[in-house]
Protein backbone atom coordinates (compact mmCIF):
# COMPACT_ATOMS: atom_id res chain seq x y z
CA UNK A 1 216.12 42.12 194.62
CA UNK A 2 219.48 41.25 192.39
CA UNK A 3 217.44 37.99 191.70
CA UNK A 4 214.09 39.77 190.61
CA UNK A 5 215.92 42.21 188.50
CA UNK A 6 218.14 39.28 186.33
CA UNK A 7 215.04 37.47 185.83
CA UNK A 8 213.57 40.38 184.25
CA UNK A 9 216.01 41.43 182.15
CA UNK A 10 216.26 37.92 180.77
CA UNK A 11 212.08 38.25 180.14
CA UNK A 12 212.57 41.18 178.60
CA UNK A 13 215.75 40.74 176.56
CA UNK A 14 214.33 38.48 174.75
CA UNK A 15 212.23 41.48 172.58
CA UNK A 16 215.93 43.04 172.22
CA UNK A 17 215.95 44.83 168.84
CA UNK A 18 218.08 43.10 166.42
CA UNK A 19 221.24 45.23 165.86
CA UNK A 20 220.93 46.45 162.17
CA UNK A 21 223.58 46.02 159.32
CA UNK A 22 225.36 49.42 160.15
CA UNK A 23 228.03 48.92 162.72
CA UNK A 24 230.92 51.29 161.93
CA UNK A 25 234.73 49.92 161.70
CA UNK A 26 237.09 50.96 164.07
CA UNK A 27 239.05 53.01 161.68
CA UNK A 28 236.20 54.75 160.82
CA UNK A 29 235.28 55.49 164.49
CA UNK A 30 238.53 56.95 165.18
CA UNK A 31 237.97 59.18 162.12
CA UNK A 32 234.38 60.83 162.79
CA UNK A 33 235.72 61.14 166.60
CA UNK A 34 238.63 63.04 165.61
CA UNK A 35 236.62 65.01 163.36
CA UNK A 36 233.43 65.71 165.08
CA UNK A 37 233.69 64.31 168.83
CA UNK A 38 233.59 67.83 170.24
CA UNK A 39 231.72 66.71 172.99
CA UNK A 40 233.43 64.88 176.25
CA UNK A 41 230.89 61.45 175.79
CA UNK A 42 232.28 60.98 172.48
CA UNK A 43 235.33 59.51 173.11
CA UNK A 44 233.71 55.98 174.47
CA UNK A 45 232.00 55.30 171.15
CA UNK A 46 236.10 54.59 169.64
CA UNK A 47 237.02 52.57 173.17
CA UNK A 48 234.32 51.23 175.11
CA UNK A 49 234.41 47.25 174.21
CA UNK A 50 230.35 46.96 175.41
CA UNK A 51 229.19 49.85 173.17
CA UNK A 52 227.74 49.45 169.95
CA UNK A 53 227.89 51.96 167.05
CA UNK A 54 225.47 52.49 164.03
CA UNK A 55 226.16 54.77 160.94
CA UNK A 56 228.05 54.65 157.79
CA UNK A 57 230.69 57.21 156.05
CA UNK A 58 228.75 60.65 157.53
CA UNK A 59 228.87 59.18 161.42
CA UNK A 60 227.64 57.70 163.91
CA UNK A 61 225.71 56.93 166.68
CA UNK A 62 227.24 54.99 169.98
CA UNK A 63 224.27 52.87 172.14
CA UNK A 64 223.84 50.33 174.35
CA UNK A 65 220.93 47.53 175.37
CA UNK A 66 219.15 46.50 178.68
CA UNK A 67 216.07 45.17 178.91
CA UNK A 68 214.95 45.14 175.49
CA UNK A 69 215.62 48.96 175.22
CA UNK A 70 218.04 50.86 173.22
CA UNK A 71 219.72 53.61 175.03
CA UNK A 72 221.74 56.18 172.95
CA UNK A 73 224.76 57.87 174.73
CA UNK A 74 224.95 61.12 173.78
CA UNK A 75 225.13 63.24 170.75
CA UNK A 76 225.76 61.75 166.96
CA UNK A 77 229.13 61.91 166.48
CA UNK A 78 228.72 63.43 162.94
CA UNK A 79 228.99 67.17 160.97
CA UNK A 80 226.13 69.35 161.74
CA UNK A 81 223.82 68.68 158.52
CA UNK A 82 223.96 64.51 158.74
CA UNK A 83 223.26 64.48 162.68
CA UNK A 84 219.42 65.01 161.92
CA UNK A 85 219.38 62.29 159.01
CA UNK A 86 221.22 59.55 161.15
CA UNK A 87 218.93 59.93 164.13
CA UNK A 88 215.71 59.39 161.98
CA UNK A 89 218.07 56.50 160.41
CA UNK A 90 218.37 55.16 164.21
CA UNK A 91 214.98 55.28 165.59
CA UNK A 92 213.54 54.19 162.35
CA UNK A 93 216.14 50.74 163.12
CA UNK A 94 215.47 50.62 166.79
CA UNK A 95 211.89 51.42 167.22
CA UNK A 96 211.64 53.50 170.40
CA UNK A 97 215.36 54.13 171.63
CA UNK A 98 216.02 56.44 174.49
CA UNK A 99 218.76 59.30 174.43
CA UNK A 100 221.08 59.76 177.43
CA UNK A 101 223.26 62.50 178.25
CA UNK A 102 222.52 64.80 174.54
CA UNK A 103 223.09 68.63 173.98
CA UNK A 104 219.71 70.84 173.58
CA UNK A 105 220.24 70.86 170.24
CA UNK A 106 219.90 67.06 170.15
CA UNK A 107 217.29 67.68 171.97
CA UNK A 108 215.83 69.72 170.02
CA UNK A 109 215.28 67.74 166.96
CA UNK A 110 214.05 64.78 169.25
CA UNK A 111 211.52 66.68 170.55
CA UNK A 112 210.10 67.81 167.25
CA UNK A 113 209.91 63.78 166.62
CA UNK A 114 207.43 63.48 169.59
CA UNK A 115 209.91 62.45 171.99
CA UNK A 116 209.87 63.77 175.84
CA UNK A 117 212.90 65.80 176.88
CA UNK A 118 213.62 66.33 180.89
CA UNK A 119 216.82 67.95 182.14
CA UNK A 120 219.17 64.97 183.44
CA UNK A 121 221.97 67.05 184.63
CA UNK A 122 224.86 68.67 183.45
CA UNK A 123 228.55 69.52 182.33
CA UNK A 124 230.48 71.76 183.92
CA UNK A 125 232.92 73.18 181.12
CA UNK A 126 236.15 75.69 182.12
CA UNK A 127 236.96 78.04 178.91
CA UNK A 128 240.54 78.31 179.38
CA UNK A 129 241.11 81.92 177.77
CA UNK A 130 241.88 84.37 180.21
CA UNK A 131 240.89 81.82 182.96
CA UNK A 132 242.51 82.12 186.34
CA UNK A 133 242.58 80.52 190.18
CA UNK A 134 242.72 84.63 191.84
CA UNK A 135 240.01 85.60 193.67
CA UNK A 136 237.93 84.89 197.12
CA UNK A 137 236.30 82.13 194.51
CA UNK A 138 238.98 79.80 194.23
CA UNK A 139 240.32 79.99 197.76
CA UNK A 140 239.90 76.48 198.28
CA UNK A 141 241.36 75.23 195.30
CA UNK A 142 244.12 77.27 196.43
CA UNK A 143 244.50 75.53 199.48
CA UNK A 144 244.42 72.38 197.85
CA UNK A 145 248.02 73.08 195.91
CA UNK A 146 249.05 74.51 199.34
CA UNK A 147 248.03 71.22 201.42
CA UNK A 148 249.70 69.58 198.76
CA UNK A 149 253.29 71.31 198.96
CA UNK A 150 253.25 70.95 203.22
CA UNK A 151 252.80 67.27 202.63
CA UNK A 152 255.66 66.62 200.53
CA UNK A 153 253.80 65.93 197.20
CA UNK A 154 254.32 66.27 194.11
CA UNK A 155 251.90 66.56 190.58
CA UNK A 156 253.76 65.40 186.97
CA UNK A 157 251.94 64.22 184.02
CA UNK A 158 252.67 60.54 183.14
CA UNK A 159 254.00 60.90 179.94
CA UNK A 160 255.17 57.85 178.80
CA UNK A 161 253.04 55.70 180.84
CA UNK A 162 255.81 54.00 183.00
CA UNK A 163 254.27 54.41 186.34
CA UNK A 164 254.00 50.42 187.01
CA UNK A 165 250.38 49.11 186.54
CA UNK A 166 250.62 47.43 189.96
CA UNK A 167 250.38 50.17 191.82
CA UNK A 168 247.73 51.70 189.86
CA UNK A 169 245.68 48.84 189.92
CA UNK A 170 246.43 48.77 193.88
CA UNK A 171 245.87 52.35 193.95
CA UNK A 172 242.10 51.77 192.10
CA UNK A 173 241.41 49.26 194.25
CA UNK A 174 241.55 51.01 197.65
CA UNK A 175 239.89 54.14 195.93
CA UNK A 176 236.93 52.24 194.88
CA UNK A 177 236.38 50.56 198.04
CA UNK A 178 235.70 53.70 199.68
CA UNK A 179 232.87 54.44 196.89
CA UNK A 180 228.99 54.71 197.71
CA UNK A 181 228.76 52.68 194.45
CA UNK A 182 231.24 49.64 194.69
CA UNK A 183 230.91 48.83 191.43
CA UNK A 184 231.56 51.27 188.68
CA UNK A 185 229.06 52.95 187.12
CA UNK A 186 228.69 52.12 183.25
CA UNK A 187 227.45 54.12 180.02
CA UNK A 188 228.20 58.20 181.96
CA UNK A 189 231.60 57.08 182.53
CA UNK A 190 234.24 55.00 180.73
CA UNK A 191 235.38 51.82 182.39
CA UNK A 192 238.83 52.28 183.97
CA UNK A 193 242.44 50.86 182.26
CA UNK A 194 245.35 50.75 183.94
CA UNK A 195 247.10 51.49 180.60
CA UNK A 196 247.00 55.13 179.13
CA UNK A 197 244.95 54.78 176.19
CA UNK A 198 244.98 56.57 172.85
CA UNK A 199 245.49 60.58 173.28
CA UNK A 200 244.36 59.98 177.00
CA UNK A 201 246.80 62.33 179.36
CA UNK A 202 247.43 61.22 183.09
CA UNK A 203 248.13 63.10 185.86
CA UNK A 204 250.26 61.35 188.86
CA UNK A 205 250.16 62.74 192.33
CA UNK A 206 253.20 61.05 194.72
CA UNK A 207 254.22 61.50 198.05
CA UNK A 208 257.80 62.52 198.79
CA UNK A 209 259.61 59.13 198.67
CA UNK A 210 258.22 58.33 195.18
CA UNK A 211 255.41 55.85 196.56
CA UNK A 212 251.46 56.90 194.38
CA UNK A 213 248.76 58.62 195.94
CA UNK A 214 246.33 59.55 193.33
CA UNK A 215 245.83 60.03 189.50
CA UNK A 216 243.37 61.66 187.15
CA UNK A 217 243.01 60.95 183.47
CA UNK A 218 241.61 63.30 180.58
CA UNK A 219 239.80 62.24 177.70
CA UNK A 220 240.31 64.31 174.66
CA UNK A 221 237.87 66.58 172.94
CA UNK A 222 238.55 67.26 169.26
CA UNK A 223 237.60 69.25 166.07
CA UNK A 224 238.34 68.76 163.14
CA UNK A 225 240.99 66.78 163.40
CA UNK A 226 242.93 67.66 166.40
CA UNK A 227 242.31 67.83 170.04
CA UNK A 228 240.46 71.44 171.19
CA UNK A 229 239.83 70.50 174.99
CA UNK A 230 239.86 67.18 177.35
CA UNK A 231 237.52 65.62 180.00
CA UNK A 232 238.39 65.18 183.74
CA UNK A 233 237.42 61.38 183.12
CA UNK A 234 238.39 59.34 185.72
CA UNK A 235 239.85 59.97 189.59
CA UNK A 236 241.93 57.96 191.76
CA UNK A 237 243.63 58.42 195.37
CA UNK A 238 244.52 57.05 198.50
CA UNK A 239 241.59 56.96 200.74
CA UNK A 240 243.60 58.21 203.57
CA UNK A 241 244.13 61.42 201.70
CA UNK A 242 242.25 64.78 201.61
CA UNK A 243 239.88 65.77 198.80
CA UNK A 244 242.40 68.59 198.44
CA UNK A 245 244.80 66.17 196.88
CA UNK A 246 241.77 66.28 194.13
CA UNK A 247 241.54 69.49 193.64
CA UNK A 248 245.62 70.40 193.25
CA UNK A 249 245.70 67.58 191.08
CA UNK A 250 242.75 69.33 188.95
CA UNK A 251 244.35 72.77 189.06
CA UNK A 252 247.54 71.80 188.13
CA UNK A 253 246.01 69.78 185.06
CA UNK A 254 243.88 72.94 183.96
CA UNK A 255 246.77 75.29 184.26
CA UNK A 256 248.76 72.75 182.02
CA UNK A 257 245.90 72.47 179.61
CA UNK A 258 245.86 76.72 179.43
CA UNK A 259 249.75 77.02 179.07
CA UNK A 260 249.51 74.80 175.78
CA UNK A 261 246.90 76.76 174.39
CA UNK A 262 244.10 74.69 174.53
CA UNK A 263 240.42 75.72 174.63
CA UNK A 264 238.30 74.03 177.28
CA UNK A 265 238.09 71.50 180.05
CA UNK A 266 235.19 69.83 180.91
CA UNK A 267 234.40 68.61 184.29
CA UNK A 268 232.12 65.81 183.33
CA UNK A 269 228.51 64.89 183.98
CA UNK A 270 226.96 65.43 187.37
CA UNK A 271 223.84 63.05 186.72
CA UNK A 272 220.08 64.52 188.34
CA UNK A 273 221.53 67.56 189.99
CA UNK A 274 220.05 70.70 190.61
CA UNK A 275 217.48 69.38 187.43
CA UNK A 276 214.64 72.25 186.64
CA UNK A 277 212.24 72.53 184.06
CA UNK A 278 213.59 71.08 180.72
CA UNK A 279 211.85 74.35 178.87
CA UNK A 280 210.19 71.96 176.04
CA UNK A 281 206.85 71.39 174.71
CA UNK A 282 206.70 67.70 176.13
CA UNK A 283 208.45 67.13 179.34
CA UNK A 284 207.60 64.08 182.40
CA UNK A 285 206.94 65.98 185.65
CA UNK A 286 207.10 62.63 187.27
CA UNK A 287 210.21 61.80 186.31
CA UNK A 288 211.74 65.45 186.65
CA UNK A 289 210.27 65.22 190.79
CA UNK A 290 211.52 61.57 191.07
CA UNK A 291 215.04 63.20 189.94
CA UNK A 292 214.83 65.95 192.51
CA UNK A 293 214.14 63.29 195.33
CA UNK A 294 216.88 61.43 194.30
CA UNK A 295 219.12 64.21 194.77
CA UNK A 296 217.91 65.67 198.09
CA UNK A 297 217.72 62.09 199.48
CA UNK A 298 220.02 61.26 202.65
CA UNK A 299 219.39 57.91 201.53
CA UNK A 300 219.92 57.49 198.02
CA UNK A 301 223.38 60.04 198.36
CA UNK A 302 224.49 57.46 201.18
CA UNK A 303 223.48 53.95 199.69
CA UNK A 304 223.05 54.25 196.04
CA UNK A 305 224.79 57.25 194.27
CA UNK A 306 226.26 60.75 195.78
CA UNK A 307 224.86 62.86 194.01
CA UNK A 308 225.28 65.68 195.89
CA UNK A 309 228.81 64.87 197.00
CA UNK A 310 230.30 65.16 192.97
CA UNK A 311 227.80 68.65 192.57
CA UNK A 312 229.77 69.93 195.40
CA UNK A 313 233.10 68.68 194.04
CA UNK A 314 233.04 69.87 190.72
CA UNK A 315 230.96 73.18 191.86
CA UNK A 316 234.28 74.25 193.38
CA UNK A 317 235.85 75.02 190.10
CA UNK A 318 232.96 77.51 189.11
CA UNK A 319 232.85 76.04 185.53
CA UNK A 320 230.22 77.48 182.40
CA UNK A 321 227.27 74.37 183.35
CA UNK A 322 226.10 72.76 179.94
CA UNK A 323 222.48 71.44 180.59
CA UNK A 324 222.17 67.69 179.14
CA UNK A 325 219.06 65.53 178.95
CA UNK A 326 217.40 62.43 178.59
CA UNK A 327 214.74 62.04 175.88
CA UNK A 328 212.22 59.31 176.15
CA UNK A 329 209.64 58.10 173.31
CA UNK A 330 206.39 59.37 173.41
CA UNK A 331 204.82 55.59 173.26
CA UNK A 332 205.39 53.04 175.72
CA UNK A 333 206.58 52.21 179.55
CA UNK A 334 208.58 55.07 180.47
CA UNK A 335 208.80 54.31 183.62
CA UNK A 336 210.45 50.79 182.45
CA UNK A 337 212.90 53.15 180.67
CA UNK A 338 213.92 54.84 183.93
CA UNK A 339 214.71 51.46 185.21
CA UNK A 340 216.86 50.07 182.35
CA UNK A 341 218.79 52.49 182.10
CA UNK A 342 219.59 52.40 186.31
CA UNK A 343 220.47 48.94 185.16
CA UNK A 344 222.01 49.72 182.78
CA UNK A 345 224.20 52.40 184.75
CA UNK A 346 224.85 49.39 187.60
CA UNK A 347 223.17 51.94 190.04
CA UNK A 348 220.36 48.60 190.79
C-alpha cells in the first residue's frame, strides 16, 4: 500500500502549484504571530521548517503541499479587516486550496466563496477567570495530583531548559513507541524538539531520585503583542506510568497559567470527534458519515489513530469546545482531498 501511495503522490505532484512570489520573512512571521496569532495553530507558521507562508506586510497565511493540493492550516494570521483580502489573494494563487483546522468565521467567508464546510473537530479551550478543580467534576483530575504525591513525584516548570536533552530524547522515544501512530502526526501538531523553543514553557514531571518521567510543553497564544493564553502542545511520559501522571502534570500547568494572570488554555485539536452537522449552506454528508465511522471504529482507534482515546483525555478537563472545520472547493476530487491530506497528516 506504502508503494501505491508514493507512486501517486509522485503522479500527482507533478501538477503541484508553483509557490507564488509572497513568502513572508521570518522577522515578519514572528511579528504578525505576536500580533494576531490568537489562535493555538498559529504558532507553527513562525517554527515549522516544512510549512510554507504567503502574505506580505498585513499577514499571512501558513500551508502545506501533497499531492498536487494546497492545504491551508488554519486561520490567516492577520487583523480582522485584511483576513478576507489575503484569502481571495491565496486561492486566487493556488487555484483550489483546502482549509484545515479554521474558526467559523473563516469559515464563514469560505463558504460565501462556494467552498464546502464540514465540522472536523474541535478545541477544547479552559477560560482561566474564576476557573477551579472543586467539584464531583474534576474528581479525577484530583486524583491524578494525589497519585502523583503517593509516588514520590514531583511537577516544576523547566525554566531554563537544563534538563539534559538525552533523557528527553530517551524519554520521547519510549513514549512514542507505545503510540497507535508510530510516527508523528504532521500539519495538527508541531513536530517535537528536544530544545525549548521561543516563548514555549515546559513542564517536567520526576520521580523522587531526580530520574524524568514525563513532560508537557505549551505553545503560546498572543494578542497584540504579548502572550494572552498557551496550547497543551505536546505530551511525553514513561510508558510504565499512569495517565494520571498526565493529568497532574496538566493541572498543575493550568493552575500556574491562572496564578500569573493569564486568560486561556487550550487543550488542542481532537481531529473527527463527536463531528455533527457543520450548520452551512454547502456541507459533504459523505465525508461528515465517513468522519463518524472513523471515530466509532474499533479498528481505525486501534490501528490508525485514537480518536476516541484523546476525546476522552482532554474531555476530563470539561473545557469551552471551539468547533473547527475543514473547507473543501466546490470543483474537483474531493474525495482525493480527503486522502492528501491523511497523507499529508502521516495517518496512510
Amino acid at each position: 500500500m506504502s508503494l501505491i501511495f508514493r507512486t501517486l503522490d509522485k503522479i500527482l505532484e507533478r501538477n503541484t502549484p508553483a509557490a507564488p512570489d509572497r513568502v513572508v520573512s521570518a522577522d515578519m512571521r514572528w511579528r504578525h504571530l505576536r500580533h494576531y496569532g490568537d489562535f493555538p495553530l498559529a504558532y507553527p507558521c513562525a517554527t515549522e521548517r516544512y510549512l510554507s507562508t504567503f502574505g506580505d506586510d498585513r499577514g499571512l497565511i501558513s500551508y502545506a503541499q501533497k499531492m498536487g493540493i494546497t492545504y491551508a492550516l488554519g486561520d490567516p494570521v492577520a487583523q480582522g479587516d485584511a483576513q478576507s483580502a489575503l484569502l481571495d489573494e491565496f486561492i486566487g494563487a493556488f487555484g483550489r486550496p483546502v482549509f484545515v483546522a479554521c474558526q467559523r468565521q473563516t469559515a464563514e467567508k469560505l463558504s460565501a466563496l462556494g467552498y464546502s464546510v464540514n465540522e472536523f473537530g474541535y478545541d477544547s479551550v479552559i477560560d482561566l477567570e474564576g476557573h477551579s478543580f472543586a467539584g464531583g467534576a474534576y474528581k479525577r483530575v484530583r486524583y491524578g495530583t494525589n497519585w502523583l504525591e503517593s509516588h514520590g513525584m514531583s511537577i516544576s516548570e523547566d525554566l531554563d531548559g537544563s534538563t539534559p536533552k538525552k533523557a528527553i530524547k530517551r524519554l520521547s522515544g519510549r513514549w512514542r513507541k507505545t503510540r497507535v501512530t508510530r510516527r508523528e502526526i504532521r500539519f495538527l501538531n508541531r513536530e517535537f524538539s528536544p530544545q525549548i523553543e521561543p516563548d514555549v514553557r515546559r513542564f517536567i514531571a520526576r520521580y523522587e531520585d531526580g530520574g524524568l518521567a514525563g513532560l508537557l510543553n505549551f505553545d503560546p497564544v498572543y494578542s497584540q503583542g504579548r502572550i494572552t493564553g498557551y496550547l497543551a502542545s505536546q505530551k511525553r511520559r514513561l510508558p510504565k506510568d499512569s495517565a494520571y501522571l498526565d493529568l497532574a502534570m496538566l493541572r498543575h500547568a493550568i493552575d500556574t497559567f491562572q496564578a500569573e494572570g493569564l486568560q486561556s488554555v487550550f487543550l488542542g485539536i481532537t481531529p473527527i470527534a463527536d463531528i455533527e452537522p457543520s450548520g452551512f449552506d454547502r456541507e459533504l454528508g459523505w465525508l461528515r458519515r465517513g468522519l463518524q465511522a472513523a471515530h466509532g471504529s474499533d479498528w481505525v482507534n486501534s490501528r490508525i489513530f485514537n480518536s476516541r482515546g484523546l476525546a476522552e483525555a482532554k474531555n476530563r478537563f470539561r473545557g469551552r469546545r471551539v468547533p473547527l472545520y475543514l473547507c473543501l472547493p466546490g470543483r474537483g476530487s474531493n474525495m482525493l482531498r480527503a486522502i492528501g491530506l491523511l497523507r499529508l497528516l502521516r495517518l496512510v
